[in-house]
Each structure stands twice: as C-alpha cells, then as structure tokens.
PDB file of N, CA and C in Angstrom:
ATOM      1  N   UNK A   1      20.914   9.584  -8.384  1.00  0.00           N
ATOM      2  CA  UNK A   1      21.379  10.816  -8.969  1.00  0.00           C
ATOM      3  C   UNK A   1      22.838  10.697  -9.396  1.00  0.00           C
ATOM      4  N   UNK A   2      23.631   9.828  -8.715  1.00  0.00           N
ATOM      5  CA  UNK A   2      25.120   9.913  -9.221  1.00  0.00           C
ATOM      6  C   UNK A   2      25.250   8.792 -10.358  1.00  0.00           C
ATOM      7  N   UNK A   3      24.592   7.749 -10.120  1.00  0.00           N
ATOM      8  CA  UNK A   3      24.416   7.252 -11.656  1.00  0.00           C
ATOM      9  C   UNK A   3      24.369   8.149 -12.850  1.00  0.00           C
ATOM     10  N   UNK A   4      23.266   8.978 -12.768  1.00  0.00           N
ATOM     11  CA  UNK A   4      22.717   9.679 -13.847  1.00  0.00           C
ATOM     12  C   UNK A   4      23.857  11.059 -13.900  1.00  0.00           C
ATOM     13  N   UNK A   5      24.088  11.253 -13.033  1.00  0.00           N
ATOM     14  CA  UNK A   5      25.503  12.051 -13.216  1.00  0.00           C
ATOM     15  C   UNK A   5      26.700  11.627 -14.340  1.00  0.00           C
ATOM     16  N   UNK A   6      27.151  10.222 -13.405  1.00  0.00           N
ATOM     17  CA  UNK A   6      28.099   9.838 -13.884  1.00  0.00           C
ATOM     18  C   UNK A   6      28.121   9.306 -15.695  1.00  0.00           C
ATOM     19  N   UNK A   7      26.801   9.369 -16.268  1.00  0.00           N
ATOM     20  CA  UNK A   7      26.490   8.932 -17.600  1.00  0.00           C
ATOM     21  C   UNK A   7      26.302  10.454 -18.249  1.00  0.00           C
ATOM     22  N   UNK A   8      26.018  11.488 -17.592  1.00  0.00           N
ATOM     23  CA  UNK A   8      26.114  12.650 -18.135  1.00  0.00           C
ATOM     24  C   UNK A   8      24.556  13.271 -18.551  1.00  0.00           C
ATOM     25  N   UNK A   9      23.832  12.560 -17.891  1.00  0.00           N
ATOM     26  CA  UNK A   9      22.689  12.515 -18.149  1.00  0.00           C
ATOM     27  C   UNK A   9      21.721  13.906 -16.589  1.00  0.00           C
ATOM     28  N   UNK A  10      22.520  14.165 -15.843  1.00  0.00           N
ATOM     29  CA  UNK A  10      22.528  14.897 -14.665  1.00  0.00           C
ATOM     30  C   UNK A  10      23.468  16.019 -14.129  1.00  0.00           C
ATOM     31  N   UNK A  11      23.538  17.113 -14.493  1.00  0.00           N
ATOM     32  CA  UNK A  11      24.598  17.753 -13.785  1.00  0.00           C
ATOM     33  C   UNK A  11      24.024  18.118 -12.103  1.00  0.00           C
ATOM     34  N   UNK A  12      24.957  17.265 -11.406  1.00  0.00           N
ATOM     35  CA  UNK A  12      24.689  17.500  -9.834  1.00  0.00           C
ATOM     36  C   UNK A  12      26.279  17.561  -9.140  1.00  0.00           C
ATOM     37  N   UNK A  13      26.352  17.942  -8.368  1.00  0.00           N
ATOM     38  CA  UNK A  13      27.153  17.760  -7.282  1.00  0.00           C
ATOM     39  C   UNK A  13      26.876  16.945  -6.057  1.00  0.00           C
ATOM     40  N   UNK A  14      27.138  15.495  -6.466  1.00  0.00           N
ATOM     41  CA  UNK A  14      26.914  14.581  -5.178  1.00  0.00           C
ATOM     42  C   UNK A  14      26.910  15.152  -3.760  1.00  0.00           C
ATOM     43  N   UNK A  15      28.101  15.693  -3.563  1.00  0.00           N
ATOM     44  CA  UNK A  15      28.143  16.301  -2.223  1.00  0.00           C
ATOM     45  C   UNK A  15      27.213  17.005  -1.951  1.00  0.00           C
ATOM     46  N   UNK A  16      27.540  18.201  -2.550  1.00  0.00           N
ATOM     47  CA  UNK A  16      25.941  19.080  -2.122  1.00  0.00           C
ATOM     48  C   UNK A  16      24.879  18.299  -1.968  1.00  0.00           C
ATOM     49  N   UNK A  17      24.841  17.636  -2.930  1.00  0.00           N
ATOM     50  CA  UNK A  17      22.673  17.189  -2.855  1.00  0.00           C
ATOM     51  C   UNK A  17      23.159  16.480  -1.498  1.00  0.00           C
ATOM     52  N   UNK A  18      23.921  15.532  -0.998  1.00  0.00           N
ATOM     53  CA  UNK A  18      23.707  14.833   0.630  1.00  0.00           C
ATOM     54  C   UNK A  18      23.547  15.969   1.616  1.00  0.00           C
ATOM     55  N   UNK A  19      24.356  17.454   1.332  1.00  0.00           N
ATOM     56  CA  UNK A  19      24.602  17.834   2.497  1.00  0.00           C
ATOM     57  C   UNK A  19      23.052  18.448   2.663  1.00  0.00           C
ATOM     58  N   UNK A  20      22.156  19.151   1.909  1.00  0.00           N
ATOM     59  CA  UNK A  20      20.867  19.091   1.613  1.00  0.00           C
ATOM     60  C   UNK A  20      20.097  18.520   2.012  1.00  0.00           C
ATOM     61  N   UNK A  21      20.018  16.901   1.773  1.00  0.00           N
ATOM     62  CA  UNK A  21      19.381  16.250   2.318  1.00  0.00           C
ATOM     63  C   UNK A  21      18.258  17.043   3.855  1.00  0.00           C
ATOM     64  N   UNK A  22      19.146  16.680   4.963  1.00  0.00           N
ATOM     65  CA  UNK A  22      18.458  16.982   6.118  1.00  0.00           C
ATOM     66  C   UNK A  22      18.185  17.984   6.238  1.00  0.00           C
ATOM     67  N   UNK A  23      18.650  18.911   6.083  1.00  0.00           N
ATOM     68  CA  UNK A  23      18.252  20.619   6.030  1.00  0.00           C
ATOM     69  C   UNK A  23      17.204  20.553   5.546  1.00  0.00           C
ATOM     70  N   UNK A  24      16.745  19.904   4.243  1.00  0.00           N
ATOM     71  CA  UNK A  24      14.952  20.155   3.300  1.00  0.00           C
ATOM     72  C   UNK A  24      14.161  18.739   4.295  1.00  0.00           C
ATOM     73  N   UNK A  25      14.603  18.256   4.946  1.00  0.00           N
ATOM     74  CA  UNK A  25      13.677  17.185   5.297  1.00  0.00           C
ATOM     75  C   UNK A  25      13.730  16.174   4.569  1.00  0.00           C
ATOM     76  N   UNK A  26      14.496  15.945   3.576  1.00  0.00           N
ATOM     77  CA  UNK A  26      14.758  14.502   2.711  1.00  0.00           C
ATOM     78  C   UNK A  26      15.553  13.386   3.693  1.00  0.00           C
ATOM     79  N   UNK A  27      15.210  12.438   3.106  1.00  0.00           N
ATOM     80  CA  UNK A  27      15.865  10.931   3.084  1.00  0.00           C
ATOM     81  C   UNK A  27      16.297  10.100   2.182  1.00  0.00           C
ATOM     82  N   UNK A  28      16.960   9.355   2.347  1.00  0.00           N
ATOM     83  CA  UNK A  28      17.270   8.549   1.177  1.00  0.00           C
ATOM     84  C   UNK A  28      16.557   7.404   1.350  1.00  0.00           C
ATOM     85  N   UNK A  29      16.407   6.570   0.498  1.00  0.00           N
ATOM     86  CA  UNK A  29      15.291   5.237   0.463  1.00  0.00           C
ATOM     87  C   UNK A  29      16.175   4.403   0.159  1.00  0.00           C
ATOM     88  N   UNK A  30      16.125   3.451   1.206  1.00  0.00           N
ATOM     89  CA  UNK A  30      16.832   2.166   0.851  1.00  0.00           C
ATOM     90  C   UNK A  30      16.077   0.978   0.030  1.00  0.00           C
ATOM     91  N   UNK A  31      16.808   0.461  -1.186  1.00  0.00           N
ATOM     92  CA  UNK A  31      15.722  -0.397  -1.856  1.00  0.00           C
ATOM     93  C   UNK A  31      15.335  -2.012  -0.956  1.00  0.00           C
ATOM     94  N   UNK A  32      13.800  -1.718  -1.192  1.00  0.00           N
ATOM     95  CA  UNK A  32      13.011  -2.954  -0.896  1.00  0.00           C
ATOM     96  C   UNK A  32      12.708  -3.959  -1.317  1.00  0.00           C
ATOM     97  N   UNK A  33      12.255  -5.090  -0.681  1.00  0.00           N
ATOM     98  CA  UNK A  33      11.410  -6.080  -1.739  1.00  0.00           C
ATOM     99  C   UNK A  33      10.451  -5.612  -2.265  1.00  0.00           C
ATOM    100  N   UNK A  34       9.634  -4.426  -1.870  1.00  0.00           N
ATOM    101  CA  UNK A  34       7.907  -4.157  -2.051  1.00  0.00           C
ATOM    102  C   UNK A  34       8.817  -2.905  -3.230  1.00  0.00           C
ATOM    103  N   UNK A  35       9.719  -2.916  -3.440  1.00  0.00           N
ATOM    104  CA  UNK A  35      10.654  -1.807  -4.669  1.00  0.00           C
ATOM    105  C   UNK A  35      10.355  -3.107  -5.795  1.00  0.00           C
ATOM    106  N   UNK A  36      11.354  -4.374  -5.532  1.00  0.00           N
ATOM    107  CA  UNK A  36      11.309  -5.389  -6.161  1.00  0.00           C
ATOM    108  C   UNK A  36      10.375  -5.965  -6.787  1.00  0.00           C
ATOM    109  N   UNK A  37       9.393  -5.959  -5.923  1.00  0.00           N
ATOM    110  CA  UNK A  37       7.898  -6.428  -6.481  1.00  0.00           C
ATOM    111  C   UNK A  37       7.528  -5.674  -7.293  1.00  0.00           C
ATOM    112  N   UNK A  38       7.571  -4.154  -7.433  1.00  0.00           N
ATOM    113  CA  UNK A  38       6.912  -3.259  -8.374  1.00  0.00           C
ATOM    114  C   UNK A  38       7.485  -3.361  -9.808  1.00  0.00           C
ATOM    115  N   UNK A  39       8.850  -3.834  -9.336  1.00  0.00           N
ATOM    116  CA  UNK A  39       9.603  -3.764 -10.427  1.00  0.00           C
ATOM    117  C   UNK A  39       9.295  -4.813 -11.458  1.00  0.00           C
ATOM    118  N   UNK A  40       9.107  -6.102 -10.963  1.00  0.00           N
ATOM    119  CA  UNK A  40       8.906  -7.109 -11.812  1.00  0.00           C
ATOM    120  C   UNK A  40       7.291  -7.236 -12.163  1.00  0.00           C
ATOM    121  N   UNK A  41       6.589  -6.220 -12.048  1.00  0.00           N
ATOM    122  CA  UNK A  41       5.062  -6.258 -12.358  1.00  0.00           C
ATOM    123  C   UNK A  41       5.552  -4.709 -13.896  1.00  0.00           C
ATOM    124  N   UNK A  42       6.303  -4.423 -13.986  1.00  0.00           N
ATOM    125  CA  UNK A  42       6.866  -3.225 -14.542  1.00  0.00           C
ATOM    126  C   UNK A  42       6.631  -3.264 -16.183  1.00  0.00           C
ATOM    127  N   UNK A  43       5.678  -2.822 -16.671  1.00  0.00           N
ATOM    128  CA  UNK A  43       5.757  -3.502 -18.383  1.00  0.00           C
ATOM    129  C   UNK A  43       6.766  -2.948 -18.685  1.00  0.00           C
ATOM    130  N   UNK A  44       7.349  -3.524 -20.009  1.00  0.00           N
ATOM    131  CA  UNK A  44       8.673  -3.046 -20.575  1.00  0.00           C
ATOM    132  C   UNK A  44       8.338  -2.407 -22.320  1.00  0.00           C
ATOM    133  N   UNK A  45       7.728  -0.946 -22.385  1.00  0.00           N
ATOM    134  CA  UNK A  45       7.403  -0.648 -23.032  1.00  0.00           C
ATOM    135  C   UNK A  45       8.442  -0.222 -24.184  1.00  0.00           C
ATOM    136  N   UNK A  46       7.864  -0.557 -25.277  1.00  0.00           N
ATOM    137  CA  UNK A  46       8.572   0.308 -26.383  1.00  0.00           C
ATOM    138  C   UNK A  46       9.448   1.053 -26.626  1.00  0.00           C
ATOM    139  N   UNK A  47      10.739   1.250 -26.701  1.00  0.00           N
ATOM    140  CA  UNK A  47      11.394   2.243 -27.018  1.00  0.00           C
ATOM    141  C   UNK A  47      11.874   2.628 -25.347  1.00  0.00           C
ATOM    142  N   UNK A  48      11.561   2.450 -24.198  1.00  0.00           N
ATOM    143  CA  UNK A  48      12.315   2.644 -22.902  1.00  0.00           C
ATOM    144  C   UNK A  48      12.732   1.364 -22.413  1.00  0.00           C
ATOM    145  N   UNK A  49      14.018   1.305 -22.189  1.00  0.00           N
ATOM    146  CA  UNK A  49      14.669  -0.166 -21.338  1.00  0.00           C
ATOM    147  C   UNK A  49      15.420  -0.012 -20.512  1.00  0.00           C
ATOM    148  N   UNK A  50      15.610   1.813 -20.343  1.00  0.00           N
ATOM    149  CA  UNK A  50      16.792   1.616 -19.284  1.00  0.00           C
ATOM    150  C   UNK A  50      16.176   1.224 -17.902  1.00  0.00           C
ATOM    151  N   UNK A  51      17.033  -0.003 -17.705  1.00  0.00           N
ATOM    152  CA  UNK A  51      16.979  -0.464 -16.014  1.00  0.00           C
ATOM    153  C   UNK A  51      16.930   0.302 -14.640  1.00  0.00           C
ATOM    154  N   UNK A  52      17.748   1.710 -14.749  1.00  0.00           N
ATOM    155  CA  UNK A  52      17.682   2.755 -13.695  1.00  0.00           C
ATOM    156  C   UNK A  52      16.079   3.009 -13.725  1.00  0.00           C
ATOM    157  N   UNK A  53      15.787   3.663 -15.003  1.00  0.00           N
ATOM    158  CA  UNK A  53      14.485   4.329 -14.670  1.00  0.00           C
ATOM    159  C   UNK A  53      13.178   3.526 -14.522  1.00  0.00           C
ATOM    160  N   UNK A  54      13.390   2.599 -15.055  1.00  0.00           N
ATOM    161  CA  UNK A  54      12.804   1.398 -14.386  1.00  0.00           C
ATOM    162  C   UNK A  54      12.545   1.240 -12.799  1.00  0.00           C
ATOM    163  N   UNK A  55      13.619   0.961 -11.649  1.00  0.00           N
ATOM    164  CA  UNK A  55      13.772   0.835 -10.662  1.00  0.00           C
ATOM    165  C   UNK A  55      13.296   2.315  -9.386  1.00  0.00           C
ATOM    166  N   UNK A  56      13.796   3.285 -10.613  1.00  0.00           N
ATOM    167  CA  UNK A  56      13.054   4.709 -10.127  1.00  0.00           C
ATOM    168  C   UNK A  56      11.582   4.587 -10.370  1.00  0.00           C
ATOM    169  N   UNK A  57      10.918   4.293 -11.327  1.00  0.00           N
ATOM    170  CA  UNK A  57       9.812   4.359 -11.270  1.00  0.00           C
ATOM    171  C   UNK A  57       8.770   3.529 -10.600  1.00  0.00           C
ATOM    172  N   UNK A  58       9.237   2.246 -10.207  1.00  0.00           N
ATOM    173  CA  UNK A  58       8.927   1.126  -9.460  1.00  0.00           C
ATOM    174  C   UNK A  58       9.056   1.810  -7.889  1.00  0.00           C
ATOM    175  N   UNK A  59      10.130   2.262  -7.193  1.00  0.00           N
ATOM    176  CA  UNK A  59      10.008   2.285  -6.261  1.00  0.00           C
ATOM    177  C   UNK A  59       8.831   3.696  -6.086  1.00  0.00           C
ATOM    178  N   UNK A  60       8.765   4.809  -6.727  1.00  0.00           N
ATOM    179  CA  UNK A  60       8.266   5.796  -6.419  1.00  0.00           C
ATOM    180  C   UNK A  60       6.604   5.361  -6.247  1.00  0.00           C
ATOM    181  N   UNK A  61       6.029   3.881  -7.320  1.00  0.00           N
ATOM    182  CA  UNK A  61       5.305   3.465  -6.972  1.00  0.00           C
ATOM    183  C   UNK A  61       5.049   2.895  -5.676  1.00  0.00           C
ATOM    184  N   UNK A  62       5.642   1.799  -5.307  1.00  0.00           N
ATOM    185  CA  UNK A  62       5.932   1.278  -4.492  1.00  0.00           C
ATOM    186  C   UNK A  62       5.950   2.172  -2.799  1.00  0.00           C
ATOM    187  N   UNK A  63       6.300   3.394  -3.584  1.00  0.00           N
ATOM    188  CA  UNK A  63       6.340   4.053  -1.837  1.00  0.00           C
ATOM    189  C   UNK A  63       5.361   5.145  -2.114  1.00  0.00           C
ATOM    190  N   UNK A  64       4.492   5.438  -2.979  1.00  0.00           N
ATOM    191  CA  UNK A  64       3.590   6.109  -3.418  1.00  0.00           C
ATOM    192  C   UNK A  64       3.989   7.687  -3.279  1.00  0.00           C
ATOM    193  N   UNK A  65       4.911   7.671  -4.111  1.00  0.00           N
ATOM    194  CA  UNK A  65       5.500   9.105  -4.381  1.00  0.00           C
ATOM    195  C   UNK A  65       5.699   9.519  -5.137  1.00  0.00           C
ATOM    196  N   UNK A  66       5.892  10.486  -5.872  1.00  0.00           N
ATOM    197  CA  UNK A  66       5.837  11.780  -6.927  1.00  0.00           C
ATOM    198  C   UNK A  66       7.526  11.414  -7.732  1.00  0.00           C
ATOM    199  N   UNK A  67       7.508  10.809  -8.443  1.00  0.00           N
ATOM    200  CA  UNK A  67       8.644  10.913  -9.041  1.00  0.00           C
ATOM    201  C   UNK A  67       9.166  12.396  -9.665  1.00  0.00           C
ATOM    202  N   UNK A  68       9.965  13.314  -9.375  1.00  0.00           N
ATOM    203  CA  UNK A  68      10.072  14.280 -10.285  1.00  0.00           C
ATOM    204  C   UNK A  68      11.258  14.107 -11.314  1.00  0.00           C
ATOM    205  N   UNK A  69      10.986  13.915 -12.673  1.00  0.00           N
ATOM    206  CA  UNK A  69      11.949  13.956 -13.620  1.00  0.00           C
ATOM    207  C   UNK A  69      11.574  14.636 -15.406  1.00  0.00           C
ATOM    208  N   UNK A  70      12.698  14.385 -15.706  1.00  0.00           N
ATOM    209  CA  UNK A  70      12.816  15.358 -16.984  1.00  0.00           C
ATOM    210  C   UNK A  70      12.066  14.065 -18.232  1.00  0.00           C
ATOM    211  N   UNK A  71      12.148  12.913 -17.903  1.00  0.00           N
ATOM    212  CA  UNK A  71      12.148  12.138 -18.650  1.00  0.00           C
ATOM    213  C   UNK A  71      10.860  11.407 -19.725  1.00  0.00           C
ATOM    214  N   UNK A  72      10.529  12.136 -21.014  1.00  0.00           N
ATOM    215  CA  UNK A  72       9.439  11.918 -21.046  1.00  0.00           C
ATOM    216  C   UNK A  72       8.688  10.867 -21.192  1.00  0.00           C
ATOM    217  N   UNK A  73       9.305   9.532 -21.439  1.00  0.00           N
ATOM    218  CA  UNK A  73       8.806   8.438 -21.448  1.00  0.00           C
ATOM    219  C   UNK A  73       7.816   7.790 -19.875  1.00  0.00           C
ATOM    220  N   UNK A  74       8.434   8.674 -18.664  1.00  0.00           N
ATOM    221  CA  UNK A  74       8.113   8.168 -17.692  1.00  0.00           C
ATOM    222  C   UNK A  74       6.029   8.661 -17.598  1.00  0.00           C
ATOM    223  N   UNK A  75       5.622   9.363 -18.349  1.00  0.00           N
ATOM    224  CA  UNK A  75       4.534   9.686 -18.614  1.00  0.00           C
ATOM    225  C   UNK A  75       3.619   8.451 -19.041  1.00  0.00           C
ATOM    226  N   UNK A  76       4.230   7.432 -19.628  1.00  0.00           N
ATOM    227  CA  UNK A  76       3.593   6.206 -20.001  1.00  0.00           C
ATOM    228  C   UNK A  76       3.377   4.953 -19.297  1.00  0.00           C
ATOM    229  N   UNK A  77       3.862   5.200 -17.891  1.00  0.00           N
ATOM    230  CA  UNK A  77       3.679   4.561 -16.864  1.00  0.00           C
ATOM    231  C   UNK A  77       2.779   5.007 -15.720  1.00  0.00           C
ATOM    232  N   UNK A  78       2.439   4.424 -14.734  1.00  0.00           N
ATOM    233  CA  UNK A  78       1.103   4.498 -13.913  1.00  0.00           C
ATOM    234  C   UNK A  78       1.638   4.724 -12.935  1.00  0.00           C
ATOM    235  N   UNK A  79       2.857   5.813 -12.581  1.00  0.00           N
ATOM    236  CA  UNK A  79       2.901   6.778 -11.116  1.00  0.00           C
ATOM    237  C   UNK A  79       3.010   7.941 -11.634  1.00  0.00           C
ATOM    238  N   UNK A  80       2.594   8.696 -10.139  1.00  0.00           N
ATOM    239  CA  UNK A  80       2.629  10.059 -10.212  1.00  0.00           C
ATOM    240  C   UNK A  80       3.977  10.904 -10.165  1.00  0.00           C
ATOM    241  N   UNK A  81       3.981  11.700 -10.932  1.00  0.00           N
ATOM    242  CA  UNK A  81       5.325  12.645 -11.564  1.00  0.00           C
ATOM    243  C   UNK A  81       5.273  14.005 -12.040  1.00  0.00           C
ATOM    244  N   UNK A  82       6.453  14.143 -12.025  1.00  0.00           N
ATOM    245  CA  UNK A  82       6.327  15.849 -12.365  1.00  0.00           C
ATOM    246  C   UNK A  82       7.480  15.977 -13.036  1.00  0.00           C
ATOM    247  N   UNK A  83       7.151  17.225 -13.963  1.00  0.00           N
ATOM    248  CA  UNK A  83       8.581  17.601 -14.884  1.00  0.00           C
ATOM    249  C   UNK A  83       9.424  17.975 -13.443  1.00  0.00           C
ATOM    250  N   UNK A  84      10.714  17.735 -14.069  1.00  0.00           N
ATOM    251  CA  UNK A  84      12.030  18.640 -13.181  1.00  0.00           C
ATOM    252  C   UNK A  84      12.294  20.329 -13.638  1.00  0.00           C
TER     253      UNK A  84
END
C-alpha cells in the first residue's frame, strides 16, 4: 500500500492502515518462496507489466486469497478478487 501511495496511485495514510491492522484482525504477509513460485509461473500479459501487481497477485494466489483492488487488468488473471 505505501508503494502505491508513494506513486500516487493510492491515497492512504500508512500510519493509520498499521494502527488498524489488529483491531480488524489483519496481518501483514511476509513474502515467500511459495509467493516466488507463483510469481514466476505468472504470464506476462499484454498491456500489464507492472512488477508490484504482479507480486500482489501471485501472492494472493499463493495464499489463496481475495485480492481486493481497483485494478482492471487484474480480472485477466486466475485469482480471486474484488473491486475496491
């Protein structure tokens, strides 16, 4: 999220979203090899190359979770997601 902040692509407040965290029951995910692995099985379709969303979408596979984002390209890949 502070990546995507910091490119302007996110308006968040780093702080807040951590202090959040535990209060909603979130965690943060530390990246894996079984992240890694998803990643390099990852086709590199048409017209999407950014490397972040790449690595977001790999791991959400990888840990079999709901990616939620705005992004519509992520529709052309094979995890589960939701608009933001």
């Amino acid at each position: 999220m502070l990546l995507k902040a910091r490119i302007g692509k996110l308006r968040a407040d780093i702080s807040e979203v951590i202090g959040y965290l535990a209060p909603m029951g979130l965690r943060l995910l530390d990246l894996r090899p079984s992240h890694l692995l998803q990643l390099a099985t990852l086709p590199l379709l048409p017209g999407h190359r950014d490397p972040f969303d790449h690595l977001l979408i790999a791991t959400a596979r990888a840990e079999r979770l709901c990616l939620v984002t705005n992004d519509p390209h992520v529709s052309r890949y094979a995890v589960e997601h939701m608009a933001a």
